[in-house]
N, C-alpha and C. Protein backbone atom coordinates (compact mmCIF):
# COMPACT_ATOMS: atom_id res chain seq x y z
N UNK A 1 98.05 104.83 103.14
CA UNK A 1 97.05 105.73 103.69
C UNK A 1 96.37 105.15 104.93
N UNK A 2 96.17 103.49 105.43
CA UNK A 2 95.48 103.45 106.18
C UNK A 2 96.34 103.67 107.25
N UNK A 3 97.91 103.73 107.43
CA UNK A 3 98.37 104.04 108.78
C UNK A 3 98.18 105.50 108.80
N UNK A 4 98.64 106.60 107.57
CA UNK A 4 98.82 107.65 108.11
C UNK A 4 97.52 108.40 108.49
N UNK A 5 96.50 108.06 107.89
CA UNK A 5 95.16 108.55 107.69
C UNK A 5 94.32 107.40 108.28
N UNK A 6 93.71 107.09 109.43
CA UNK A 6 92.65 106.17 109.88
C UNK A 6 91.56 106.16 109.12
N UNK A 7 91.46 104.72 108.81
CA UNK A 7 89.95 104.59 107.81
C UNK A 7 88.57 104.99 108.45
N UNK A 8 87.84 105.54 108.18
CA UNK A 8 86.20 105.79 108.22
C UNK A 8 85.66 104.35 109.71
N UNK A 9 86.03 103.12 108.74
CA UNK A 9 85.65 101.95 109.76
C UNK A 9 86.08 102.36 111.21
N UNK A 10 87.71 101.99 110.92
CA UNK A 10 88.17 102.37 112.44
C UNK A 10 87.88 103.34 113.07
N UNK A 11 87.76 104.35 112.85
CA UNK A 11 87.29 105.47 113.87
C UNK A 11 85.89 105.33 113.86
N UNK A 12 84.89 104.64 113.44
CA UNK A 12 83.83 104.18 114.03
C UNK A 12 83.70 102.95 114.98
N UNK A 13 84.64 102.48 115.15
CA UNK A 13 85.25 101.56 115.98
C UNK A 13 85.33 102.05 117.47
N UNK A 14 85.33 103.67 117.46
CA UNK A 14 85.67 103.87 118.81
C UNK A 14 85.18 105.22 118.48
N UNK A 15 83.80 105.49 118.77
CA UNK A 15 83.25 106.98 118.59
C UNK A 15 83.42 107.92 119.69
N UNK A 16 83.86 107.09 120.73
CA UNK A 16 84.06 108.13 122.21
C UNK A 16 85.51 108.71 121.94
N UNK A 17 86.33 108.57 121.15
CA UNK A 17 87.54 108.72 120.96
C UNK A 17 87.73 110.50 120.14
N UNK A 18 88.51 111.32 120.37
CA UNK A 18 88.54 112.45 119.64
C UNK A 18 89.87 111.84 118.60
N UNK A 19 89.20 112.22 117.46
CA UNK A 19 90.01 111.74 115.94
C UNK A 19 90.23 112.89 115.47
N UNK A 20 89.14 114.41 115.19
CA UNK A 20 89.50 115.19 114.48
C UNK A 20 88.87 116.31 115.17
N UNK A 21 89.58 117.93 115.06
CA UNK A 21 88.51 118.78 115.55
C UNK A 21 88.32 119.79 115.16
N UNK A 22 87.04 119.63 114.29
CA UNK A 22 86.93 120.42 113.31
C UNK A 22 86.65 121.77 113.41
N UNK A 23 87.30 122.82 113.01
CA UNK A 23 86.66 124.31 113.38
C UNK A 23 85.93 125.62 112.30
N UNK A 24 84.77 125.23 111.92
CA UNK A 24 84.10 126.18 111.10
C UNK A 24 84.83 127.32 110.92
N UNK A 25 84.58 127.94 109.59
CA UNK A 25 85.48 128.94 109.40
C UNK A 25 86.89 129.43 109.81
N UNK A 26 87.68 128.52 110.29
CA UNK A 26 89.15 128.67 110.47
C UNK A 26 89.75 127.29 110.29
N UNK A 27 90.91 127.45 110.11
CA UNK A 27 91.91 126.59 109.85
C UNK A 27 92.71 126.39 110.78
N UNK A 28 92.75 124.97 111.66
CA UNK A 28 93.04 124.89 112.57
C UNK A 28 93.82 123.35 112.85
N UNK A 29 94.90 122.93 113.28
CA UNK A 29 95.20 121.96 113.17
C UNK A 29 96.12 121.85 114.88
N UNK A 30 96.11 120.03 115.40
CA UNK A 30 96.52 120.01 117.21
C UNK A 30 97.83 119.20 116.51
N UNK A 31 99.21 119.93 116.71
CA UNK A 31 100.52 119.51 117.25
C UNK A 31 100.02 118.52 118.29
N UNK A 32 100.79 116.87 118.28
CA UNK A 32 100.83 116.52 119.12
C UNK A 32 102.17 115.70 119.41
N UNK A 33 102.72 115.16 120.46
CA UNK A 33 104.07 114.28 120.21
C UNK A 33 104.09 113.22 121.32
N UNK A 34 104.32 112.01 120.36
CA UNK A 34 104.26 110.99 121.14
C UNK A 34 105.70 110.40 121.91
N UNK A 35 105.33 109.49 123.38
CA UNK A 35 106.51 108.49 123.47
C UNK A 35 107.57 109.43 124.57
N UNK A 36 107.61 110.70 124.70
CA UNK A 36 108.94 111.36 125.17
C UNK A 36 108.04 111.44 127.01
N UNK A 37 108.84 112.52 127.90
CA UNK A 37 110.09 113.28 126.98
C UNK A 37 111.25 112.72 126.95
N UNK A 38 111.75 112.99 126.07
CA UNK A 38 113.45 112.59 126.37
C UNK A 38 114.68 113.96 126.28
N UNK A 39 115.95 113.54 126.65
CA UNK A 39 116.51 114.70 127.03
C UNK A 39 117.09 114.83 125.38
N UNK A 40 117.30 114.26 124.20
CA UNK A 40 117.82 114.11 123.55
C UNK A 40 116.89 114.91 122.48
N UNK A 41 115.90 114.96 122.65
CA UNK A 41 114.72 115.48 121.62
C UNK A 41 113.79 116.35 121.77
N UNK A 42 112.93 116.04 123.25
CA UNK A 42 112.44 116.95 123.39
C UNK A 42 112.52 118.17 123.76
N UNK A 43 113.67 118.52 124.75
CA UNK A 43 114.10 120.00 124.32
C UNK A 43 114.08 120.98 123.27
N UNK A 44 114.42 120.09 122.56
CA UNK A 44 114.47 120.98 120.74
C UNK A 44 113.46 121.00 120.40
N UNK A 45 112.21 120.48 120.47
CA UNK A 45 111.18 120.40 120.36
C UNK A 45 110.01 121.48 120.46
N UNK A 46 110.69 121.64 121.91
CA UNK A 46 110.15 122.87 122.91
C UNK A 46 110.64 124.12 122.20
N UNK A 47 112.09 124.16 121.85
CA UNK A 47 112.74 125.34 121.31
C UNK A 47 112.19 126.18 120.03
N UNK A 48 111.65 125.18 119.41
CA UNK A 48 111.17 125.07 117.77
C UNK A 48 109.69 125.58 118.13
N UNK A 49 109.34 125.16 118.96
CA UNK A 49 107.41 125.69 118.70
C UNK A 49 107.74 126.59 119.73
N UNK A 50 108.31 126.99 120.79
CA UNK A 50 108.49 128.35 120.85
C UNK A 50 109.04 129.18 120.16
N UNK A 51 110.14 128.94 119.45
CA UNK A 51 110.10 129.94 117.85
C UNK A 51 109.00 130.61 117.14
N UNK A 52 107.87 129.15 117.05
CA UNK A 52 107.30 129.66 116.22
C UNK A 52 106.21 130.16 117.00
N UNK A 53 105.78 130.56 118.13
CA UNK A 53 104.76 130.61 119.01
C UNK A 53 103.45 129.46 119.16
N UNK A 54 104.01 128.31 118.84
CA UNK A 54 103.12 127.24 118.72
C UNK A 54 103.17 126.45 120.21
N UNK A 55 101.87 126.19 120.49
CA UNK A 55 101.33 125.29 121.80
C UNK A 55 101.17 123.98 120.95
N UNK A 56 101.47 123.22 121.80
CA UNK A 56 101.18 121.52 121.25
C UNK A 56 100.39 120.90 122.93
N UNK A 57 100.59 119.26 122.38
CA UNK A 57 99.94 118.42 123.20
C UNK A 57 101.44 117.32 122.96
N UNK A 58 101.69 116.86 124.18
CA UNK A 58 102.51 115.79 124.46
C UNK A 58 101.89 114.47 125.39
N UNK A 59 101.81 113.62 124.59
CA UNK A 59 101.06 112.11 125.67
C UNK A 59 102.83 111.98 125.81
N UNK A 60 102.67 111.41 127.48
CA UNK A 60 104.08 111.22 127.58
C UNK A 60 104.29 109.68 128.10
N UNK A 61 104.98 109.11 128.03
CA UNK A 61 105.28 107.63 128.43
C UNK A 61 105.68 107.96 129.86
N UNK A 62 104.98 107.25 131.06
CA UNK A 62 104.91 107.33 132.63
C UNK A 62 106.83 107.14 132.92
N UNK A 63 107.18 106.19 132.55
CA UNK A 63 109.05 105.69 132.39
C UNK A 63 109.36 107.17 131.85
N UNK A 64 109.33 107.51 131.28
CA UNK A 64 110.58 108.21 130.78
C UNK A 64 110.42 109.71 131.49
N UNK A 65 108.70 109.88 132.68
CA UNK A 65 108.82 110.99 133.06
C UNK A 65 109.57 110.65 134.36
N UNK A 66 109.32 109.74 134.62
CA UNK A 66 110.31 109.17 135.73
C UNK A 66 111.56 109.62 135.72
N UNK A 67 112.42 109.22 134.82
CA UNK A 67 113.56 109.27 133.98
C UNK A 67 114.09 110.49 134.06
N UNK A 68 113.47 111.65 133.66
CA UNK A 68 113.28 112.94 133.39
C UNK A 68 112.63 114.39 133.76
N UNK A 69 112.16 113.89 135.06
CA UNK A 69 111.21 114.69 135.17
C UNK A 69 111.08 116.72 134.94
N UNK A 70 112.21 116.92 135.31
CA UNK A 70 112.69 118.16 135.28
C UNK A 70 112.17 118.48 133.58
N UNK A 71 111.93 117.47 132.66
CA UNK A 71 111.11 117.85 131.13
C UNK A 71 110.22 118.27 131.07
N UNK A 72 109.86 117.16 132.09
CA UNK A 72 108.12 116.80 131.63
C UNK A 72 107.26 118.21 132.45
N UNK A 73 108.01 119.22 133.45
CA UNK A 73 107.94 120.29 133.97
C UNK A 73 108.39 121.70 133.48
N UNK A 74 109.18 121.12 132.10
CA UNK A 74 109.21 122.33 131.25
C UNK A 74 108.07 122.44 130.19
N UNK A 75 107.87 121.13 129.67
CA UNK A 75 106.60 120.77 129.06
C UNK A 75 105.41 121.96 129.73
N UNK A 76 105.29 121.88 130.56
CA UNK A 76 104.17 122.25 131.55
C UNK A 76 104.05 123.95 131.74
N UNK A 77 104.97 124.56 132.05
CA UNK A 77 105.78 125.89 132.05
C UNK A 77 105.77 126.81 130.62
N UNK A 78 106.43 125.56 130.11
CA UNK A 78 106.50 126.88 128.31
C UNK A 78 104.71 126.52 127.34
N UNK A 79 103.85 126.24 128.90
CA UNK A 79 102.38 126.36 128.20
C UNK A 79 101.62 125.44 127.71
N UNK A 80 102.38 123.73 127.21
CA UNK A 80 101.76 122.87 126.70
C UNK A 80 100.86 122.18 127.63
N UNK A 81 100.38 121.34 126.41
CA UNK A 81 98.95 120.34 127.09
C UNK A 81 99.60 119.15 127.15
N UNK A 82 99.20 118.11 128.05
CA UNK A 82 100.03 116.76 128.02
C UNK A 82 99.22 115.79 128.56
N UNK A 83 99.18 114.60 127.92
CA UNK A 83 98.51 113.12 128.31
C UNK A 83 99.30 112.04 128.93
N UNK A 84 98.78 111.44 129.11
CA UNK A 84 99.47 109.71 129.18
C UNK A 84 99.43 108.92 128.37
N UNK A 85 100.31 108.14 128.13
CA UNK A 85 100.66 107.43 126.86
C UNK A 85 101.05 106.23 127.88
N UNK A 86 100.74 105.65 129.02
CA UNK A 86 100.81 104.20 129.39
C UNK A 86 101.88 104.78 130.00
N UNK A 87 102.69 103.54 130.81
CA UNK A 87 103.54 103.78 132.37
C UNK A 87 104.40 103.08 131.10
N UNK A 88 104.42 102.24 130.36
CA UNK A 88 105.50 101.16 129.86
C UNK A 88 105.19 100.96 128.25
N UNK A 89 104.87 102.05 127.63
CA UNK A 89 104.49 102.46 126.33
C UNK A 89 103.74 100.83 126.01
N UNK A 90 103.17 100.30 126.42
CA UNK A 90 102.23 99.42 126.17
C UNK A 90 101.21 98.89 125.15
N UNK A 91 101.31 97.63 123.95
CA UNK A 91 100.03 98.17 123.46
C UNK A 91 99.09 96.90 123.54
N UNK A 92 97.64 97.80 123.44
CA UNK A 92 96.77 97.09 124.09
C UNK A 92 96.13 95.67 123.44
N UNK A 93 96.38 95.55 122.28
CA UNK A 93 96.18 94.49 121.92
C UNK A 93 96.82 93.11 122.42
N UNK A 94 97.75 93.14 122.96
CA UNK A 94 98.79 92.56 123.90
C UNK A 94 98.48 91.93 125.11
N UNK A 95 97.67 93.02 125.82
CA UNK A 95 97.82 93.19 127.37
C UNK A 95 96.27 92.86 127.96
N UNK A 96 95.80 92.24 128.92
CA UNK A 96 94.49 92.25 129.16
C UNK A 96 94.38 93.21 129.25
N UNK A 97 93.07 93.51 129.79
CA UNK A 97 92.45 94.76 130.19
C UNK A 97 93.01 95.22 131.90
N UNK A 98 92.60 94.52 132.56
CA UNK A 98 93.38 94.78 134.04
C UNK A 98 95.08 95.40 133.90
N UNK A 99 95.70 94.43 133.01
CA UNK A 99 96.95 94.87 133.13
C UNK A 99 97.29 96.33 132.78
N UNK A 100 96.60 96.37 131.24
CA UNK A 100 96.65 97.45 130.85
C UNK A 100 96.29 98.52 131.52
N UNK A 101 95.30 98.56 132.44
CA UNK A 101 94.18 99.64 133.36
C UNK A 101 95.72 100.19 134.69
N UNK A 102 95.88 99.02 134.76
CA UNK A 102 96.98 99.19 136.12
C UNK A 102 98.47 100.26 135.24
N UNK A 103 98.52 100.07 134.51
CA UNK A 103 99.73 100.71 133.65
C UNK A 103 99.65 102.01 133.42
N UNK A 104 98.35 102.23 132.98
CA UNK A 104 97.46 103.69 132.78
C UNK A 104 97.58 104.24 133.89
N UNK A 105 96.75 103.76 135.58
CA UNK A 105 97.06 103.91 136.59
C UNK A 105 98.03 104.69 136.85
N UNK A 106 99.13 103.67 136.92
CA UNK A 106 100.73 104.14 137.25
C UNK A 106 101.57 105.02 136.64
N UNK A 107 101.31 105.38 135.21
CA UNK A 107 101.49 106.53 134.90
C UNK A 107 101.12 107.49 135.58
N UNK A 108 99.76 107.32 135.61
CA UNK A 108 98.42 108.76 135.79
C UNK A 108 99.30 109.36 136.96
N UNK A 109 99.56 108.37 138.15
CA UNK A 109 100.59 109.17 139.10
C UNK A 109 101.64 110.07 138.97
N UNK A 110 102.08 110.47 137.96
CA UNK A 110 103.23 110.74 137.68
C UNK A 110 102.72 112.04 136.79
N UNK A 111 101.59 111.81 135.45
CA UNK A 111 101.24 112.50 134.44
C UNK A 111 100.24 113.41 135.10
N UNK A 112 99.01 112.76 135.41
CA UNK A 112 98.26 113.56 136.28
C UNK A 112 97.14 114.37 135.04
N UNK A 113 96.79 113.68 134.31
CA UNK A 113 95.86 114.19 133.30
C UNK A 113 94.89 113.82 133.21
N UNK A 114 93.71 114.24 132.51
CA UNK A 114 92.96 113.65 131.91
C UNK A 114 92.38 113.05 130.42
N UNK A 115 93.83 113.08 129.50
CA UNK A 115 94.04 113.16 128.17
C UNK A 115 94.90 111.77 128.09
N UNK A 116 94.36 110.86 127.22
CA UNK A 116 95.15 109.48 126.85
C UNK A 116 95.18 109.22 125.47
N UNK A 117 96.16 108.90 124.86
CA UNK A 117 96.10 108.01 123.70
C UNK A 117 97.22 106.69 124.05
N UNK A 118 96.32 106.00 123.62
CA UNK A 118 97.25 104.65 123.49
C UNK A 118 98.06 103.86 122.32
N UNK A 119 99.02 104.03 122.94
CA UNK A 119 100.58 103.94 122.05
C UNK A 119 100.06 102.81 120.95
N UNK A 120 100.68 103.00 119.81
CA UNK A 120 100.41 102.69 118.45
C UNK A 120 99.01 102.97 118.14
N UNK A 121 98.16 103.44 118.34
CA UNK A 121 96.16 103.83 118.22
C UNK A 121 95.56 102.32 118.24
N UNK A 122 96.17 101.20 119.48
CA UNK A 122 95.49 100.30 119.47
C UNK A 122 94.89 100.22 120.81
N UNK A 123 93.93 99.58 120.57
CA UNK A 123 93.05 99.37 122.02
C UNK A 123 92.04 98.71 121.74
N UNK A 124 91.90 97.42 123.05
CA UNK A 124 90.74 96.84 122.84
C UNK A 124 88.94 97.36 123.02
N UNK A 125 88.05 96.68 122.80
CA UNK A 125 87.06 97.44 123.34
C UNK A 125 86.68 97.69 124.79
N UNK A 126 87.12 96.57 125.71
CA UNK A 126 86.94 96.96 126.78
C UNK A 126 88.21 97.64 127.22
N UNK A 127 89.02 97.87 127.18
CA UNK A 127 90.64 98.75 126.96
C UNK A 127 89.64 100.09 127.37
N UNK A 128 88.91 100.14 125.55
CA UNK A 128 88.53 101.73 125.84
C UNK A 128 87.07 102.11 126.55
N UNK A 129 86.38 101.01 127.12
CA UNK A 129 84.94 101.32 127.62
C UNK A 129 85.82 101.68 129.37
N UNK A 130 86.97 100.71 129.54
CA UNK A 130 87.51 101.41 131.17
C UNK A 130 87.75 102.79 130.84
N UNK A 131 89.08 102.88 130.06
CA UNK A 131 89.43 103.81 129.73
C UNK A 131 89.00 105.51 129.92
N UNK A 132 88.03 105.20 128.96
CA UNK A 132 86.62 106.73 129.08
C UNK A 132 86.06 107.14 130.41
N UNK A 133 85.79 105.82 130.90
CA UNK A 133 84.84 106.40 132.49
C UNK A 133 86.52 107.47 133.25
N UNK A 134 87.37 107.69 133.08
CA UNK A 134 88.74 108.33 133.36
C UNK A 134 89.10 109.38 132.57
N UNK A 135 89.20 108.98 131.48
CA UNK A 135 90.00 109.60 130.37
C UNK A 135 89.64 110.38 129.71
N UNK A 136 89.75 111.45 128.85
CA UNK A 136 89.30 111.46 127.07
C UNK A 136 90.13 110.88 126.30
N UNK A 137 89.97 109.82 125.41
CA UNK A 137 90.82 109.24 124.49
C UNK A 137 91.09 110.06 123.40
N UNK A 138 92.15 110.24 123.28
CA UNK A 138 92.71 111.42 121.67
C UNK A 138 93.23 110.70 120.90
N UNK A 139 92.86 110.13 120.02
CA UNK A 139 93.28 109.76 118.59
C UNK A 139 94.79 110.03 117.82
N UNK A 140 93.78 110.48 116.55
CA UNK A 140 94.72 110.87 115.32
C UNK A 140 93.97 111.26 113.85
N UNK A 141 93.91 112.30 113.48
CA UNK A 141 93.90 112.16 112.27
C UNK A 141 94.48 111.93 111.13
N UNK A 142 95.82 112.11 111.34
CA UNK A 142 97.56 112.16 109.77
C UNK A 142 98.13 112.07 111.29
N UNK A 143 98.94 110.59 110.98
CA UNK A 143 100.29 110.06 111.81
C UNK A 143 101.30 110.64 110.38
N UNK A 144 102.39 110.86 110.97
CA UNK A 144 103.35 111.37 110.41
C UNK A 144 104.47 110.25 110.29
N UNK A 145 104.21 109.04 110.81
CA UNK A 145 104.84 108.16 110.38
C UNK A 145 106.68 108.35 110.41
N UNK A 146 106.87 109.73 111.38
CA UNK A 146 108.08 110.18 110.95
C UNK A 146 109.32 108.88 112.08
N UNK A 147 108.62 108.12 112.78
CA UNK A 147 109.07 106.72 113.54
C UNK A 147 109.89 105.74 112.49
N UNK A 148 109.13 105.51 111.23
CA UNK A 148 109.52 104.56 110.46
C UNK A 148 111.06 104.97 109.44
N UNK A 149 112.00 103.88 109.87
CA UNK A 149 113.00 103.83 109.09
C UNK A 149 112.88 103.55 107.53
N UNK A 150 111.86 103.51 107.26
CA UNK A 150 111.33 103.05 105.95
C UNK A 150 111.11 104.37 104.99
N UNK A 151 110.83 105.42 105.90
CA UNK A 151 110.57 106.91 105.72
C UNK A 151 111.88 107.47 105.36
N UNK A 152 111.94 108.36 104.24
CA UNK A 152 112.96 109.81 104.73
C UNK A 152 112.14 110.61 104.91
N UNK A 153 113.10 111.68 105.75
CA UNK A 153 112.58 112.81 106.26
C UNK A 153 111.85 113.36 105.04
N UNK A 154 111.98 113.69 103.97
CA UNK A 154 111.22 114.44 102.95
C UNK A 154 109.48 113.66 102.86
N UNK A 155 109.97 112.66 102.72
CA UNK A 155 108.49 111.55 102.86
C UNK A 155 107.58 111.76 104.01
N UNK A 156 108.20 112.28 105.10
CA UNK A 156 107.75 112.50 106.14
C UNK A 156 106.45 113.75 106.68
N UNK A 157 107.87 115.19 105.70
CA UNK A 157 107.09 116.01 105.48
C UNK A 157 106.02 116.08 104.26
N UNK A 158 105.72 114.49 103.24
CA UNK A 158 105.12 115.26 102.22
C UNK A 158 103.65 114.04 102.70
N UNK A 159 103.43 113.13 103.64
CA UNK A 159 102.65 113.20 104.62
C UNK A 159 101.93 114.18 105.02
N UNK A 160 102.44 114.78 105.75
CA UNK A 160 101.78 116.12 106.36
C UNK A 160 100.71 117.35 105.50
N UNK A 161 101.63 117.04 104.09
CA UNK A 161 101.10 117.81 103.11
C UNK A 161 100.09 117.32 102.36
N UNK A 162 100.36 116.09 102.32
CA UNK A 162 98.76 115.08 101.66
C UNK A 162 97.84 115.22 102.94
N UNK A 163 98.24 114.65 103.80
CA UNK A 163 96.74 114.67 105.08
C UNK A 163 96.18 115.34 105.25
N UNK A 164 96.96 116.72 106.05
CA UNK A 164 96.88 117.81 106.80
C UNK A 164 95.20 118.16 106.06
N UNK A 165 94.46 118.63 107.23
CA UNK A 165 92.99 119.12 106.87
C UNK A 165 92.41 120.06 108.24
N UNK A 166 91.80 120.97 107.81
CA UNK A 166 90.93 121.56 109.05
C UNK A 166 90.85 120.44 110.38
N UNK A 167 91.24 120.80 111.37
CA UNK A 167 90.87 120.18 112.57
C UNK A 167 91.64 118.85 112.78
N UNK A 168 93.06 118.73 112.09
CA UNK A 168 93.87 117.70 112.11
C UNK A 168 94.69 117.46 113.28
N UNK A 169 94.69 116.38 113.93
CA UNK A 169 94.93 115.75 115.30
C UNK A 169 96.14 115.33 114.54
N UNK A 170 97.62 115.64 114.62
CA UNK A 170 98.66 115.17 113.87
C UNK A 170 99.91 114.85 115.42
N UNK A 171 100.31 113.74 114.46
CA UNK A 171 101.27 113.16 115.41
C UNK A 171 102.59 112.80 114.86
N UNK A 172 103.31 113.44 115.75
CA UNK A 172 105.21 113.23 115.71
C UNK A 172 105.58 112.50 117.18
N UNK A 173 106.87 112.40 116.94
CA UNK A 173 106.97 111.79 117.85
C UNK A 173 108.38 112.27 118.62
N UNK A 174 108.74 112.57 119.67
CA UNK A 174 109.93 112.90 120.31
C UNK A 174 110.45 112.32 120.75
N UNK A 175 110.95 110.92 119.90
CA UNK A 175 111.43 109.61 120.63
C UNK A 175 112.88 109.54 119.58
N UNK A 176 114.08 108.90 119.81
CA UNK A 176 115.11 108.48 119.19
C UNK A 176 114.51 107.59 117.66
N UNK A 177 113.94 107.03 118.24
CA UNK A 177 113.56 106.26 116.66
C UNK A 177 113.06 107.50 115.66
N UNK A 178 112.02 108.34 116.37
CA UNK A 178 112.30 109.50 115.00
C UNK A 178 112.65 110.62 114.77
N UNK A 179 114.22 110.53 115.99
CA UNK A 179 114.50 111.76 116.10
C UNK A 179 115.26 112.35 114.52
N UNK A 180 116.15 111.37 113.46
CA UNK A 180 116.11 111.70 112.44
C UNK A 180 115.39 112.51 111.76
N UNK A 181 114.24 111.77 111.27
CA UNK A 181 113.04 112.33 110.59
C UNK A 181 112.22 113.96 111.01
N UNK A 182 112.82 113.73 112.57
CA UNK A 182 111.49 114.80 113.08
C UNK A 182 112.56 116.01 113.12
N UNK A 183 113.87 116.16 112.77
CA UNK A 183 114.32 117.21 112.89
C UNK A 183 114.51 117.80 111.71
N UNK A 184 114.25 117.33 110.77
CA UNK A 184 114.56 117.80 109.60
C UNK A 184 113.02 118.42 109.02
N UNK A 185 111.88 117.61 109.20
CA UNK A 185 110.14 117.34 108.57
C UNK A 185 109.52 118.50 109.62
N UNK A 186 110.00 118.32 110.81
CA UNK A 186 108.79 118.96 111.52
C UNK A 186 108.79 120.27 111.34
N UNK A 187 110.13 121.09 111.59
CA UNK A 187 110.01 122.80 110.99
C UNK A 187 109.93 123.31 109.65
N UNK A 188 109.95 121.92 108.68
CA UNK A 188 109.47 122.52 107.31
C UNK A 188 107.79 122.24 107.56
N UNK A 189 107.68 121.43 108.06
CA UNK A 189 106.08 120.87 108.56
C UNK A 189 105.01 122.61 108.47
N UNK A 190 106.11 122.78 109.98
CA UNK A 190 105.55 123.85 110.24
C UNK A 190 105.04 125.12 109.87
N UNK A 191 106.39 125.52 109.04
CA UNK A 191 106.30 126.53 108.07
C UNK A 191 105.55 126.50 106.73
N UNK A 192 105.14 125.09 106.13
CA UNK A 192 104.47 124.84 105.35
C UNK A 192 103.08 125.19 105.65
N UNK A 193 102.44 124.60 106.93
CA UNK A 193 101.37 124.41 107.98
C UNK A 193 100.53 125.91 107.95
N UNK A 194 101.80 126.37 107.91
CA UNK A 194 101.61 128.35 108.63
C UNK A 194 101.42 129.11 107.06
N UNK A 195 101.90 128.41 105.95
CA UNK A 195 101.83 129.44 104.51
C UNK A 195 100.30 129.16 104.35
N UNK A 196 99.98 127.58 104.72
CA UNK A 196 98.62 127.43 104.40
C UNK A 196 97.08 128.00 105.02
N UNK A 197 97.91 128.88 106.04
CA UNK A 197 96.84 129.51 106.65
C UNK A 197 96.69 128.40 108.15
N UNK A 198 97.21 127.80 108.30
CA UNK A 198 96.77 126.96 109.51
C UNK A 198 96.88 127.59 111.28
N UNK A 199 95.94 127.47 111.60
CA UNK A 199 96.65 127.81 113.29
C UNK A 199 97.07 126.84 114.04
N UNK A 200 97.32 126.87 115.15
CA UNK A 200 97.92 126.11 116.44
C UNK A 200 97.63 125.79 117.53
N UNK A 201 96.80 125.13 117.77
CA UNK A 201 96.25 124.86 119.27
C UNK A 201 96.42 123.44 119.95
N UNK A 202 96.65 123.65 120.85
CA UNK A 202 96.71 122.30 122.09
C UNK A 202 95.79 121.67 122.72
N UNK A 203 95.27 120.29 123.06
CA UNK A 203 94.29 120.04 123.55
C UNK A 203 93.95 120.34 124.86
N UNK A 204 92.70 120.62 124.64
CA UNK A 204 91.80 121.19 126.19
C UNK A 204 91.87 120.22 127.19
N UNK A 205 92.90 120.58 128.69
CA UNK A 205 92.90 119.72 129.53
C UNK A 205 91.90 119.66 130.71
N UNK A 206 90.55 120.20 130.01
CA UNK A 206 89.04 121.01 131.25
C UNK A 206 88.20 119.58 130.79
């Protein structure tokens, strides 16, 4: 529970950070996908929540829009919201602060947002006091963990089904490491998501 679900502590750890968003009287939960795009995944991705008429949020890794860009412009087109996720999927516990700031940077050229989460939900404190004067930092409420080889896909989707709560900041990922998991979990995800009354919204890029 403490990866898929962030403890109480940690997200007081970083109160400028959006973790959850809660919406009185409706049921409401933010698609988000980390790490891409890639040509291998995220397409299908796109295909699937336009099926279902669902908007998401994509933090995208600065490299791979490089890589790809003609994605990261369909991303944009079929309606979604999208962040930066670091120039070199980076994590901050690692990296000073300068380095890290310059990485963010060099994405931002490319991404052009004002929406960040930082790859694995680590970050130092001064990481995130630069960070904010730029950014809004977006969290997580239920990681889907659907990355880990340790996971099957069924485990993946029954995640989703323990966490999932009003105003849930949920994260998949459109990367090869979980492209397994995420093709099988995410459209039962979904359809599960949708019996429960849930809606669909993308984060606000204002």
């Amino acid at each position: 529970m403490l990866i898929e679900q962030p403890p109480l502590l940690y997200r007081l750890l970083f109160p400028e950070a959006l973790w959850r968003i809660k919406h009185p009287g409706r049921k409401v939960v933010y698609l988000t996908f980390d790490d891409g795009p890639i040509p291998q995944v995220t397409p299908w991705v796109l295909d699937l929540l336009d099926s279902h008429g669902i908007k998401a949020t994509f933090f995208l890794v600065g490299d791979n829009v490089r890589r790809s860009p003609e994605l990261f412009e369909e991303i944009k087109q079929r309606g979604h919201s999208w962040g930066n996720h670091t120039m070199h999927h980076l994590q901050g516990f690692k990296e000073s602060t300068l380095r890290y700031m310059r990485d963010i940077t060099e994405a931002d050229a490319l991404i052009g947002s004002n929406l960040f989460r930082p790859p694995h939900g680590l970050i130092r404190w001064s990481q995130a006091a630069a960070i904010k004067t730029h950014y809004n930092v977006v969290m997580y409420d239920l990681v889907t963990r659907d990355y880990s080889k340790k996971l099957t896909p069924e485990q993946v989707l029954e995640n989703v089904k323990r966490y999932a709560r009003n105003g849930s900041i949920i994260v998949f990922h459109d990367s090869l490491k979980a492209e397994k998991n995420i093709r099988w979990a995410l459209p039962r995800a979904i359809k599960w998501l949708k019996t429960q009354g849930y809606e669909f919204c993308a984060m606000s890029m204002s």
